[in-house]
C-alpha atoms as a PDB file:
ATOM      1  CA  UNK A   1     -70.354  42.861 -42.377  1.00  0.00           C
ATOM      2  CA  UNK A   2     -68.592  44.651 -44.761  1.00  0.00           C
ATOM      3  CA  UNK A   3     -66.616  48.080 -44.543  1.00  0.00           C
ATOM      4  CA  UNK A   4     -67.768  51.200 -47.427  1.00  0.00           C
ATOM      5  CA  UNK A   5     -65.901  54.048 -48.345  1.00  0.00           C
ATOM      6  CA  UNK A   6     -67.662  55.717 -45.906  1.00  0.00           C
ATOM      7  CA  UNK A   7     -66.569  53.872 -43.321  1.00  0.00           C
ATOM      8  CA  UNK A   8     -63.017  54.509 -44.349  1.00  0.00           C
ATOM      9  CA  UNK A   9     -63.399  57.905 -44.412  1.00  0.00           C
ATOM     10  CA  UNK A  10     -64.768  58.213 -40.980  1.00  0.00           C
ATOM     11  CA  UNK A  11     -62.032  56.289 -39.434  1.00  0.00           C
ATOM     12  CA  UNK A  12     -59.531  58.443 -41.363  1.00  0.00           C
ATOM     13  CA  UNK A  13     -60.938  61.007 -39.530  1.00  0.00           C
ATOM     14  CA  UNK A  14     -60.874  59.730 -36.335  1.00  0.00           C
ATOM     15  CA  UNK A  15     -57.178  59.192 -36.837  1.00  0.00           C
ATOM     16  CA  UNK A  16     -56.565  62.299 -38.194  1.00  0.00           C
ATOM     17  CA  UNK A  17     -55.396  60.826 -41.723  1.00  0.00           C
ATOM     18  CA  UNK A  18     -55.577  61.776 -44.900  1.00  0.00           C
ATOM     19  CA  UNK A  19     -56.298  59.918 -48.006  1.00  0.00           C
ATOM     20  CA  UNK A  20     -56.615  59.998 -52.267  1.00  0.00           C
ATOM     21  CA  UNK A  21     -59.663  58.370 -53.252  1.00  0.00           C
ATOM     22  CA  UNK A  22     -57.125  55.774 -55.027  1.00  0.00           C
ATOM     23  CA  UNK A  23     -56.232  55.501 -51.156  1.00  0.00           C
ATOM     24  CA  UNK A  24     -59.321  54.752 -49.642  1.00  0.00           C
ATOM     25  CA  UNK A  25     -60.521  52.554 -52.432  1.00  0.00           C
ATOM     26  CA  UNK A  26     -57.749  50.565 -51.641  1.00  0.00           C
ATOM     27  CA  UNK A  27     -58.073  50.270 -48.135  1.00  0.00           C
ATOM     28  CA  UNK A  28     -61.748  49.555 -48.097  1.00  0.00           C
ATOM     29  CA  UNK A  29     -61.064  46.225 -49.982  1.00  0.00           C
ATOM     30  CA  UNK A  30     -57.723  45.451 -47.678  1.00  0.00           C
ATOM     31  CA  UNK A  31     -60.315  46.296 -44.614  1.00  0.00           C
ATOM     32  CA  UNK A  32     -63.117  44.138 -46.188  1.00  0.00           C
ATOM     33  CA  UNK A  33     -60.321  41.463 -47.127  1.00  0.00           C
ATOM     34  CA  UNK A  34     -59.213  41.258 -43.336  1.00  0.00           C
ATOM     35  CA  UNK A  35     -63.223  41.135 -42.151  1.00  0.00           C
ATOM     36  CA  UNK A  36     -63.687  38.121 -44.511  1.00  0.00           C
ATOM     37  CA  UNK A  37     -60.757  36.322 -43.664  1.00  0.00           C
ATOM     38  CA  UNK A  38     -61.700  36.923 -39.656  1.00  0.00           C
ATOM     39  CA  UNK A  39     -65.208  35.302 -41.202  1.00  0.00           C
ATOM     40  CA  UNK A  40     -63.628  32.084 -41.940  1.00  0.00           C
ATOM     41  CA  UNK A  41     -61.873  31.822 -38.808  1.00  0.00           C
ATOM     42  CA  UNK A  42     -64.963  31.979 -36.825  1.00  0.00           C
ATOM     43  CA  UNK A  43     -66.614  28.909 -38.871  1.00  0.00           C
ATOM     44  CA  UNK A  44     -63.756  26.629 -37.572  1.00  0.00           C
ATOM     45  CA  UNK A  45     -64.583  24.556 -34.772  1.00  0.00           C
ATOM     46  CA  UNK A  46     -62.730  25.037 -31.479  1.00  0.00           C
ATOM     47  CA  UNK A  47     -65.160  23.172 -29.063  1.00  0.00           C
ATOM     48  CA  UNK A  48     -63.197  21.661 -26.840  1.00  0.00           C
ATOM     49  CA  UNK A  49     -60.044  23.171 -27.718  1.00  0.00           C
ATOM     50  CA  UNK A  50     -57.867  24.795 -24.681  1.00  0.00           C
ATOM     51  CA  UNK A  51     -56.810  28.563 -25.310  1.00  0.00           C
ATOM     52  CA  UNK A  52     -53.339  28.946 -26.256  1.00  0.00           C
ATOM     53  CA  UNK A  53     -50.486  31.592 -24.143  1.00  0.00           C
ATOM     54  CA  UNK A  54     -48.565  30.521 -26.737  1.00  0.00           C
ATOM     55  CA  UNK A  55     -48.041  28.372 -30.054  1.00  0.00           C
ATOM     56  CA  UNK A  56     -44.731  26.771 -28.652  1.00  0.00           C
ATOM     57  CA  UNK A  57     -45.147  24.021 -26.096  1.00  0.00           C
ATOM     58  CA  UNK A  58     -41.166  24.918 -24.870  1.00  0.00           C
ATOM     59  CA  UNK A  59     -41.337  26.462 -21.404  1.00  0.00           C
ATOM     60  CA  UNK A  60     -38.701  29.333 -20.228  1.00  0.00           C
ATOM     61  CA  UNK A  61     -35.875  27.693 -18.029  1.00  0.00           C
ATOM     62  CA  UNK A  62     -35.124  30.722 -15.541  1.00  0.00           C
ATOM     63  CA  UNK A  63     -32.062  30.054 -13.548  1.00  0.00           C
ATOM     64  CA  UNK A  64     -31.361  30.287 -10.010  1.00  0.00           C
ATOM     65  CA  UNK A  65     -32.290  33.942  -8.402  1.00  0.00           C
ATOM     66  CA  UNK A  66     -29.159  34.499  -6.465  1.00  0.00           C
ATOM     67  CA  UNK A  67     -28.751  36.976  -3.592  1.00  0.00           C
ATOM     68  CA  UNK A  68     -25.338  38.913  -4.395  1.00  0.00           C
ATOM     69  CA  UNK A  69     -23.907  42.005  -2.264  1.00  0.00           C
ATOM     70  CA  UNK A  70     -24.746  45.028  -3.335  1.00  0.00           C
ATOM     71  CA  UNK A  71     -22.238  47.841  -4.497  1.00  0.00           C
ATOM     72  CA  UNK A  72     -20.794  50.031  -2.378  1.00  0.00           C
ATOM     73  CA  UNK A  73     -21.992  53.825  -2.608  1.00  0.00           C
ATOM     74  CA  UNK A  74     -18.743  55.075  -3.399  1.00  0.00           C
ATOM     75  CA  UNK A  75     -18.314  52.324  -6.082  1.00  0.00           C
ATOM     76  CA  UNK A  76     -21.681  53.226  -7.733  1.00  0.00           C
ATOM     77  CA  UNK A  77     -20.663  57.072  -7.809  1.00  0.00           C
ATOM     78  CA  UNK A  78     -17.142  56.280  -8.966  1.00  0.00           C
ATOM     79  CA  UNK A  79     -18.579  56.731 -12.592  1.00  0.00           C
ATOM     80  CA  UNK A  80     -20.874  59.541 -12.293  1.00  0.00           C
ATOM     81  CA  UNK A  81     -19.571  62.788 -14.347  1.00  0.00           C
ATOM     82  CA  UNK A  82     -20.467  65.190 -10.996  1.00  0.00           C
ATOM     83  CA  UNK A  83     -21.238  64.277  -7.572  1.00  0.00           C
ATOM     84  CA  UNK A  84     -22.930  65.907  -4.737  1.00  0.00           C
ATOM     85  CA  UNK A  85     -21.729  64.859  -1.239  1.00  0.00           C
ATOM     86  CA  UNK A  86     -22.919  61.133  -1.446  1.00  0.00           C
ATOM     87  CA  UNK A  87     -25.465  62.058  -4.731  1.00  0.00           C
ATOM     88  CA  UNK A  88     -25.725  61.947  -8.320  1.00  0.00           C
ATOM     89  CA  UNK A  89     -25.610  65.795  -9.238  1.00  0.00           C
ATOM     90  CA  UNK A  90     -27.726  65.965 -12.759  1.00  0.00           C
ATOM     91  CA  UNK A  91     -28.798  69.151 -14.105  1.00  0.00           C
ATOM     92  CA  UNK A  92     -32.048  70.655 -13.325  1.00  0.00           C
ATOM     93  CA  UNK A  93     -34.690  69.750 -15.872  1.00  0.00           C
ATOM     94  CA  UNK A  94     -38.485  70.928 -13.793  1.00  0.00           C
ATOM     95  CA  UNK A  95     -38.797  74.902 -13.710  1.00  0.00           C
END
């Protein structure tokens, strides 16, 4: 398969873009370069090869999930710049 100018043009206009024709000549033979490489990757041979989540065979070390007490309500509103009774007061921002 190979991508035309044509085919450039229409997905320009799909996405709203604009090019020269210096433009689109160029990106029909980037497009065309990225379909032949993708080409060569499907003559390789992965029968029998197990799908990778990653290329790194290192697994995450997570520590411990520890239970902590929580912050007191007056703590947490210690910082806030205005306060409502036992609230954050933040402007109004829905009409």
């Amino acid at each position: 398969m190979s991508v035309t100018k044509e085919n450039v043009a229409y997905i320009a206009e799909l996405a709203r873009l604009r090019f020269t024709e210096e433009e689109t000549v160029t990106m029909t033979s980037e497009l065309n370069n990225i379909l032949h490489y993708i080409e060569k990757l499907n003559e390789v041979d992965t029968e029998g090869v197990e799908p990778l989540s990653s290329i790194h065979d290192e697994l995450n070390e997570l520590r411990e999930d520890v239970e902590l007490p929580s912050l007191s309500q007056e703590a947490v509103l210690q910082n806030a710049p205005e306060r409502q009774d036992r609230f954050f007061k933040v402007p109004k921002v829905i009409g």
